[in-house]
Protein backbone atom coordinates (compact mmCIF):
# COMPACT_ATOMS: atom_id res chain seq x y z
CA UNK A 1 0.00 0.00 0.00
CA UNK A 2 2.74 2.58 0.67
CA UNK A 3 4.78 1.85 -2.12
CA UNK A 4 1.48 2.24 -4.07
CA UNK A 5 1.03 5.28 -2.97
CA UNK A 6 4.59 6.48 -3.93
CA UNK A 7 4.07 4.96 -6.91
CA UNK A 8 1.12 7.57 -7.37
CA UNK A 9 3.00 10.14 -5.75
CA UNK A 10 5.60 9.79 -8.39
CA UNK A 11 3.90 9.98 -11.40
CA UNK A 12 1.11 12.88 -10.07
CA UNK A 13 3.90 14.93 -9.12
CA UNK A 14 5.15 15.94 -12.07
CA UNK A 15 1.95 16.30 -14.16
CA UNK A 16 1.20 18.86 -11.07
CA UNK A 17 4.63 20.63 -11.73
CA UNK A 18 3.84 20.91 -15.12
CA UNK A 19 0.30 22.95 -14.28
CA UNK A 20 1.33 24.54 -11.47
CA UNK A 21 3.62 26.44 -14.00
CA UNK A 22 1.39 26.50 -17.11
CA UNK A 23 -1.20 28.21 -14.41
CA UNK A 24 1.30 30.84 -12.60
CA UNK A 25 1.11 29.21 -9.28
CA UNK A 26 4.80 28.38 -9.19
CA UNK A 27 4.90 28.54 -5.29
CA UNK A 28 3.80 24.97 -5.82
CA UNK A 29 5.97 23.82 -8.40
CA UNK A 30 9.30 23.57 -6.16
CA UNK A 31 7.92 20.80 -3.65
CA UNK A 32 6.40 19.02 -5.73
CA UNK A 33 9.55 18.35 -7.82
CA UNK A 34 11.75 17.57 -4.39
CA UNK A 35 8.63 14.93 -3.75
CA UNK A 36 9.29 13.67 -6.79
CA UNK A 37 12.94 12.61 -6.15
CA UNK A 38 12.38 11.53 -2.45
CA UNK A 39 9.25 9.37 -4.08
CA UNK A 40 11.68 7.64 -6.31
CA UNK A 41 14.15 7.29 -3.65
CA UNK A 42 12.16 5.16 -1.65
CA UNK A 43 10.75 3.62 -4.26
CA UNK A 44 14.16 2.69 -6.10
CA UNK A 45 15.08 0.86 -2.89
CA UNK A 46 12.77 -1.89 -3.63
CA UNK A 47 14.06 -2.49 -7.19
CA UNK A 48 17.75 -4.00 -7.40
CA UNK A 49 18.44 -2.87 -10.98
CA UNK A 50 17.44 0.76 -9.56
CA UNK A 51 18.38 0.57 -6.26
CA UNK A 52 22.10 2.60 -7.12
CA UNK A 53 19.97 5.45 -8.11
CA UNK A 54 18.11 6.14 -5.31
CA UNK A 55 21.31 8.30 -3.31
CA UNK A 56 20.88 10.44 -6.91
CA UNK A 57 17.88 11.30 -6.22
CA UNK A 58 18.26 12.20 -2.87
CA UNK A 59 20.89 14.61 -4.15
CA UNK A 60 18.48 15.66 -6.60
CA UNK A 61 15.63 16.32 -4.28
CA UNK A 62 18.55 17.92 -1.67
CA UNK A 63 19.59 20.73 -5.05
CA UNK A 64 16.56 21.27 -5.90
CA UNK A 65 15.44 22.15 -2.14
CA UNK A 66 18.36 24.35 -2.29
CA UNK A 67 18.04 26.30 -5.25
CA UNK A 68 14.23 26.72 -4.48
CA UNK A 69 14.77 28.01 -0.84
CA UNK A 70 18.65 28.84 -0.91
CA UNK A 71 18.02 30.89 2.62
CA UNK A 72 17.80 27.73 4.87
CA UNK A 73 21.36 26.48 3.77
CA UNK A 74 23.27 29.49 3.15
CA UNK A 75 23.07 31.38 6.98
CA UNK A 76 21.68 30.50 10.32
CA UNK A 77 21.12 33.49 12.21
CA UNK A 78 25.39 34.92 11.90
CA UNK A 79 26.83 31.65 11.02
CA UNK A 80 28.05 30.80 7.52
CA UNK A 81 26.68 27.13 6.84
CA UNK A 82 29.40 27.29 4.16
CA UNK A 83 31.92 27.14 7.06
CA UNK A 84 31.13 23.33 7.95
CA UNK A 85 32.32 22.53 4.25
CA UNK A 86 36.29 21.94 5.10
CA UNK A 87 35.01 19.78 8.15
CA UNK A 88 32.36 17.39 6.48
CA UNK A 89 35.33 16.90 3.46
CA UNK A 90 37.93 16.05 6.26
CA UNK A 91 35.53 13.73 7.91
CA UNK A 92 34.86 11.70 4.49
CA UNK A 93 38.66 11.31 3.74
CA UNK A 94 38.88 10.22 7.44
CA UNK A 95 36.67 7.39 6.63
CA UNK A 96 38.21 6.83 3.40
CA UNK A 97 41.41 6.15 5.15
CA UNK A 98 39.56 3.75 7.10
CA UNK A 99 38.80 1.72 4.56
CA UNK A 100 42.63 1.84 3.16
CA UNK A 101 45.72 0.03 4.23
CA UNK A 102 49.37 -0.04 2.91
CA UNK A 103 48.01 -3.11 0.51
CA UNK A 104 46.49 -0.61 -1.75
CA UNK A 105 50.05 1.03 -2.38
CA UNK A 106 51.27 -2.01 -3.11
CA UNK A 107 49.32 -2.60 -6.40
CA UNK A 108 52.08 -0.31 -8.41
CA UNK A 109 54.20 -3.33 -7.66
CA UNK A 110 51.96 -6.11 -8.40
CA UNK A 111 50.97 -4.16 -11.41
CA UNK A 112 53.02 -0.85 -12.16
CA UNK A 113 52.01 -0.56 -16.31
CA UNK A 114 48.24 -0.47 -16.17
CA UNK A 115 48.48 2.07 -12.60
CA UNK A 116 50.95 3.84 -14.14
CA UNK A 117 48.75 4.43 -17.54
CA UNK A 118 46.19 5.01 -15.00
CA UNK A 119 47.66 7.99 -13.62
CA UNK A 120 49.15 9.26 -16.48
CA UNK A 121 45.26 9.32 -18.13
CA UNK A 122 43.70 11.07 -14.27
CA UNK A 123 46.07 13.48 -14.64
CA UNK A 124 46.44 14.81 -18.71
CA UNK A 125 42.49 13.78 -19.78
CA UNK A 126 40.13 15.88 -17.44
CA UNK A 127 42.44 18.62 -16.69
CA UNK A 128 42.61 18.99 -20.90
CA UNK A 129 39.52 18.50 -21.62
CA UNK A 130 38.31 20.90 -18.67
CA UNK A 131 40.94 23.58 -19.99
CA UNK A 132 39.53 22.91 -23.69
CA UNK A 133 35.88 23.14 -22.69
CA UNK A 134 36.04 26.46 -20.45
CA UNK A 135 38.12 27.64 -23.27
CA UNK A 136 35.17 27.37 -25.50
CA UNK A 137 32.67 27.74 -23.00
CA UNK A 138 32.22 31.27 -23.34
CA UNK A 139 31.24 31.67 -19.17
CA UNK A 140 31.95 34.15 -16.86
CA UNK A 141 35.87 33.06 -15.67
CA UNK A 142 35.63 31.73 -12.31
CA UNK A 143 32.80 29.35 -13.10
CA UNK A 144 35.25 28.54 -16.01
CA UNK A 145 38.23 27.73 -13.82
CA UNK A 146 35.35 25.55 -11.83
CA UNK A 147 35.09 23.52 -15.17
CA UNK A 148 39.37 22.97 -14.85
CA UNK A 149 39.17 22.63 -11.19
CA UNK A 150 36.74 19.53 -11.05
CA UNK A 151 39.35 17.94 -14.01
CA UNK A 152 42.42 18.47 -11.98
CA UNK A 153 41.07 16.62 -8.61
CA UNK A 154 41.64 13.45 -8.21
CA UNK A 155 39.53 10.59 -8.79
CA UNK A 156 37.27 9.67 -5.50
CA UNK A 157 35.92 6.55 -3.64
CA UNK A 158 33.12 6.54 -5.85
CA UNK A 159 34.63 4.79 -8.60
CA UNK A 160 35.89 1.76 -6.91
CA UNK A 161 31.91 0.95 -6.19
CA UNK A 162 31.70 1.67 -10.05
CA UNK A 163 34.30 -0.82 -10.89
CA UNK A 164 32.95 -3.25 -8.83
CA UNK A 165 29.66 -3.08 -10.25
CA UNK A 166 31.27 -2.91 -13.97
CA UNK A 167 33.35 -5.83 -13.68
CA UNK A 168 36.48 -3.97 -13.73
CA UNK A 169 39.69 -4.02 -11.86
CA UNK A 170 38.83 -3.34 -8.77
CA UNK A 171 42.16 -4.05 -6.63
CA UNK A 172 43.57 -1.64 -10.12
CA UNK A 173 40.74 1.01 -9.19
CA UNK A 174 41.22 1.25 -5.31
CA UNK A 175 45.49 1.48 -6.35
CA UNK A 176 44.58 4.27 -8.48
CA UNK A 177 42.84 5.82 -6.26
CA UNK A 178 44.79 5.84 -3.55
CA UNK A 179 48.28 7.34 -4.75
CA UNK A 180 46.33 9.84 -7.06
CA UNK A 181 44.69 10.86 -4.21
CA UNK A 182 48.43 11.06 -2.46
CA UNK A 183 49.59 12.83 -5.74
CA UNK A 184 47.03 14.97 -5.53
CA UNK A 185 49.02 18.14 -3.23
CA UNK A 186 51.56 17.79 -6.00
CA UNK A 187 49.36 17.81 -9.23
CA UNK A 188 46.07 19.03 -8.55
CA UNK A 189 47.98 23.01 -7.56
CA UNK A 190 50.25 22.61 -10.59
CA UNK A 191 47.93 22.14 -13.21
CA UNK A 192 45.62 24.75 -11.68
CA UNK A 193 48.03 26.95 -11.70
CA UNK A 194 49.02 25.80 -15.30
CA UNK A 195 45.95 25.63 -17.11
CA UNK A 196 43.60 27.62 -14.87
CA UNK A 197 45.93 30.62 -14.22
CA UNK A 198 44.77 32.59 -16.90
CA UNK A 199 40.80 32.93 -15.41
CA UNK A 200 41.44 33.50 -11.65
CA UNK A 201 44.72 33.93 -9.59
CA UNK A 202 46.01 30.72 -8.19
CA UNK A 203 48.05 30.21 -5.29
CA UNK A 204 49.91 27.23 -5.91
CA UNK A 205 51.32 26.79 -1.85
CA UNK A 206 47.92 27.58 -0.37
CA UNK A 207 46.21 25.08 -2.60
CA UNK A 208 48.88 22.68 -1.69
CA UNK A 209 48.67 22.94 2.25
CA UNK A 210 44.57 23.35 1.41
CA UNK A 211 44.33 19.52 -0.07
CA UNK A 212 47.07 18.47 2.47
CA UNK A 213 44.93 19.43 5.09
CA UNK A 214 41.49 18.16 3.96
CA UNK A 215 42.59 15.11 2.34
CA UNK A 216 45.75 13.68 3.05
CA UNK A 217 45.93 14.29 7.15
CA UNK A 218 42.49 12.85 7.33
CA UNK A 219 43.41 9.59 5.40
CA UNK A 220 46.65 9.01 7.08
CA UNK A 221 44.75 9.73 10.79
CA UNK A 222 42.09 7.28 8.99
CA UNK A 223 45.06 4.53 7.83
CA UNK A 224 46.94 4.60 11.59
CA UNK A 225 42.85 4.01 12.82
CA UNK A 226 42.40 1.11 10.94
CA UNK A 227 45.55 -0.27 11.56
CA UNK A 228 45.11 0.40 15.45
CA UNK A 229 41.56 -0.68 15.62
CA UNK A 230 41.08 -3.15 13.07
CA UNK A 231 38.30 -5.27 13.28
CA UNK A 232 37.30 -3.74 16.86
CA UNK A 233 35.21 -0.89 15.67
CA UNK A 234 32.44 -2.36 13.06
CA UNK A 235 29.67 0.02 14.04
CA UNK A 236 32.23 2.30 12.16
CA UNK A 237 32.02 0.38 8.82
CA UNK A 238 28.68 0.60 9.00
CA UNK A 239 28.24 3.79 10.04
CA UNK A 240 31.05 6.07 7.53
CA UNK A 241 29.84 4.99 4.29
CA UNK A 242 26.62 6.98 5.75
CA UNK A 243 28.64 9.85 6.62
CA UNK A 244 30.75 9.89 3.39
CA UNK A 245 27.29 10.34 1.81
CA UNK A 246 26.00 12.86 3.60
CA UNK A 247 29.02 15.10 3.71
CA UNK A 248 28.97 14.86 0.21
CA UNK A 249 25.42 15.74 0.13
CA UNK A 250 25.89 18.71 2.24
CA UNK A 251 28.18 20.07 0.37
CA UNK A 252 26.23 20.22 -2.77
CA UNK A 253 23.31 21.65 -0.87
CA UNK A 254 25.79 24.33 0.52
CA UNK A 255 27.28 25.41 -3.14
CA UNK A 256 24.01 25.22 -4.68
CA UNK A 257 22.26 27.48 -2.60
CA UNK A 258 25.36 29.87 -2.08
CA UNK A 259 25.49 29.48 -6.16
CA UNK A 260 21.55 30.14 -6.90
CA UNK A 261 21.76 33.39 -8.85
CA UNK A 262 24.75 32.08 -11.36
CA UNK A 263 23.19 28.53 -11.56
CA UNK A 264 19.35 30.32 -12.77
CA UNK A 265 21.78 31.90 -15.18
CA UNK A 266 24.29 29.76 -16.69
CA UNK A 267 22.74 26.29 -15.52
CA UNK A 268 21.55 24.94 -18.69
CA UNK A 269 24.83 25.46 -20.70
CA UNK A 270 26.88 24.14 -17.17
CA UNK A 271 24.83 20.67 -17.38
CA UNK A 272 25.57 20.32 -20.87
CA UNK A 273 29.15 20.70 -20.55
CA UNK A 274 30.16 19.09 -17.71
CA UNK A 275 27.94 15.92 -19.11
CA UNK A 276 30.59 16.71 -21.82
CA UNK A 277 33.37 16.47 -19.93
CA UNK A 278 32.30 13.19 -18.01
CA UNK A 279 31.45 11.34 -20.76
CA UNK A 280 34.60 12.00 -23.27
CA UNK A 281 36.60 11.17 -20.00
CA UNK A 282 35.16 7.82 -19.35
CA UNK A 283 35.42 7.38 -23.75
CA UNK A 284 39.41 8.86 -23.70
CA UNK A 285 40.16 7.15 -20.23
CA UNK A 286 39.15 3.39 -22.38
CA UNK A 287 40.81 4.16 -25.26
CA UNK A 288 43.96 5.05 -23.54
CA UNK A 289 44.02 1.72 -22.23
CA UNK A 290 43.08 0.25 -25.52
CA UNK A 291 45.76 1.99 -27.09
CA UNK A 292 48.34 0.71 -24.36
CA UNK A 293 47.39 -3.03 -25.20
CA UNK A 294 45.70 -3.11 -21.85
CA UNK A 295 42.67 -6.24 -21.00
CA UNK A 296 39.08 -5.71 -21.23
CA UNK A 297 38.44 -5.26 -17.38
CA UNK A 298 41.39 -2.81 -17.14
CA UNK A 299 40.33 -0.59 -19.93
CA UNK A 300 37.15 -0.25 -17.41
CA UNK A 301 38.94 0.51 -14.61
CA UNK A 302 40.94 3.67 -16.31
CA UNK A 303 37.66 4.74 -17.86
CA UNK A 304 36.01 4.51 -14.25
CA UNK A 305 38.51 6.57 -12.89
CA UNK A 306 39.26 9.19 -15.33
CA UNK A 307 35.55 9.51 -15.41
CA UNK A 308 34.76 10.17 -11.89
CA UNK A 309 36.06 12.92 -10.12
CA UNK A 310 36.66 13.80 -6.39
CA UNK A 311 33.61 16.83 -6.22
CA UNK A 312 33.99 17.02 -2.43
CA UNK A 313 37.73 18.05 -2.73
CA UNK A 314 36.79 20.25 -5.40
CA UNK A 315 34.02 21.26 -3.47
CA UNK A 316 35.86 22.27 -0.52
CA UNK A 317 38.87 23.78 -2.64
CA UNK A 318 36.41 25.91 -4.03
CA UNK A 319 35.63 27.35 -0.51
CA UNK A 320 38.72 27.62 0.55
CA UNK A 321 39.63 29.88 -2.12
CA UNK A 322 36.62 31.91 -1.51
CA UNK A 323 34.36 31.36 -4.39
CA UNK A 324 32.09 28.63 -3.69
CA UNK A 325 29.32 30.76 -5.52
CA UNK A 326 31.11 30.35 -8.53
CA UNK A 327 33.99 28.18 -8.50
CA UNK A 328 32.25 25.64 -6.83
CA UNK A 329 29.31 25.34 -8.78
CA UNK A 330 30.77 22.89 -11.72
CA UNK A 331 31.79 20.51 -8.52
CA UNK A 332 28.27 20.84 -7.72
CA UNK A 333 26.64 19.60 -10.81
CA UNK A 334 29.51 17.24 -11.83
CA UNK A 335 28.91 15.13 -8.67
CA UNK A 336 24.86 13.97 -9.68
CA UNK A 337 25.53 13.54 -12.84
CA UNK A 338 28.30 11.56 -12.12
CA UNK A 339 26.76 8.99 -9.68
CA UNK A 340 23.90 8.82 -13.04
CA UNK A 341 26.12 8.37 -15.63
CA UNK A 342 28.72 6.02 -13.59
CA UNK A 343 25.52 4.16 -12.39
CA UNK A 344 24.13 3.50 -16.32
CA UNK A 345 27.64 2.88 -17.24
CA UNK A 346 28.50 -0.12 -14.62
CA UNK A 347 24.81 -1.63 -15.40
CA UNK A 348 25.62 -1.31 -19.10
CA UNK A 349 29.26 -3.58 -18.86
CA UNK A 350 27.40 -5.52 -15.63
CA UNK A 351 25.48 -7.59 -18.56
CA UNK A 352 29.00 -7.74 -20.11
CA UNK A 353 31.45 -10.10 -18.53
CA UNK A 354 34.70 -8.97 -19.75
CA UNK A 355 36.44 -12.18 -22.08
CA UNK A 356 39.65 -12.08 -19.73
């Protein structure tokens, strides 16, 4: 009976959006779209071929809250919401270093060409094709540099669930992962710095110490936790994922709202080309790896993670630097349509079991 009802809920929704605009009562139209998405949340859950898609939507319906009433998550009374950004990103790479031990270094060993390809691909791909895109883009410069910012991250925990579900190289995805997320100081600064400098002003030290910070103390306080506590703290397995998800979630609210006025503006053409820019990276990222004589399931695994970027760091960069209105906002889109487009993509090669 309930999921009946959703059912109904889901499909009434919209047709009510739909008048609710064609009559001028557009007070009504914003939550009955964020129904919509929480509807098909819940309902997702009860499909398993859907069931990845349901976290989308609660992005979804947590954006579109924001951008409808951006005054509940930009202040509260004199605090800056904006403020708890740095904290909720240091928290997820906390429990991202839970997760991790030395054994995921150790993969360059076991397998040094198709990580080092890997690399090579996270870290010439996106931050090109972000460069070439804002180049063309024609957008105000900061929410350009956005565009080259959320190319330049690393690549996040995201796409080892993406490999998993696509067959891939997993043990290669988490090894990727992990030392471009250790590269990441090094690279991500220098490339902003490179490709980015013309738009907005970088400071290459301040972005280094900024990711060293957020990400890389976090996951090493996370690494000497799980090798301290190991198997002693499980409510903690269960529990970060959770976390990880809604600091990720929080953070989109947070740019969105903060980002309203430019998104109303340039949304539209920003949705088009980041969808752009994650789709020739997951095309470029597998025919790198084709081109490098590299297996079926590894050619996956570089797509996967050239593909999928870290949004939180880029998120949280953003704000460090100031311009979360603007800067931000790319990290902000590029992280839904990322968890859609990753999700389609590891169904699509699920009904394809890779030959080797």
């Amino acid at each position: 009976m309930f999921f009946r009802l959703l059912s109904t809920l889901a499909v009434v929704a919209p047709i009510g959006v739909l008048l609710a605009i064609l009559f001028s009562y557009n007070m009504l139209a914003p939550p009955l779209i964020i129904l919509t998405f929480i509807a098909l949340a819940i309902i997702f859950q009860r499909y398993p071929k859907l069931k990845g898609f349901s976290y989308t939507m609660v992005i979804l319906a947590c954006f579109a809250a924001a951008v409808s009433y951006p005054q509940y998550f930009t202040r509260w009374g004199d605090f800056d919401v904006s403020t708890l950004i740095t904290p909720s990103i240091q928290l997820i790479m906390f429990g991202m270093g839970t997760t991790m031990s030395l054994r995921d270094f150790t993969g360059l060993l076991k397998m040094p060409a198709p990580v080092m390809i890997g690399i090579g691909c996270q870290f010439t791909i996106m931050p090109l094709l972000g460069y070439t895109i804002a180049m063309l883009s024609g957008l105000p410069n900061e929410i350009s540099a956005g565009i080259i910012l959320i190319g330049c991250v690393p690549s996040g925990m995201a796409s080892n669930v993406i490999a998993y579900l696509a067959k891939a190289n997993v043990a290669l995805s988490v090894t990727i992962t992990s030392i471009a997320t250790m590269l990441g100081p090094l690279f991500t600064p220098l490339l902003m710095k490179t490709l980015a400098g013309e738009f907005i002003e970088i400071d290459t030290w301040k972005m280094m110490w900024d990711i060293l910070k957020m990400v890389i103390l976090p996951i090493g306080i996370g690494l000497l936790f799980n090798g301290l506590f190991h198997g002693k703290t499980p409510w903690l397995d269960v529990a970060m994922p959770y976390v990880s998800m809604f600091g990720i979630a929080f953070s989109i609210v947070v740019i969105a709202a903060a980002g309203r006025d430019n998104l109303l503006t340039v949304g539209p053409l920003l949705v088009l080309l980041i969808l752009i820019h994650n789709m020739f990276g997951y095309t470029l990222g597998y025919w790198a790896g084709r081109l490098f004589g590299l297996g079926e399931r590894d050619c996956r695994t570089i797509a996967i993670e050239v593909g999928m970027q870290n949004g939180g760091l880029a998120s949280g960069l953003s704000k460090e630097m100031g311009r979360i209105a603007t800067l931000g906002l790319a990290a902000a889109i590029f992280g839904p349509l990322m968890n859609i487009s990753g999700s389609i993509l590891a169904s699509w090669w699920h009904r394809k079991t890779p030959k080797n």
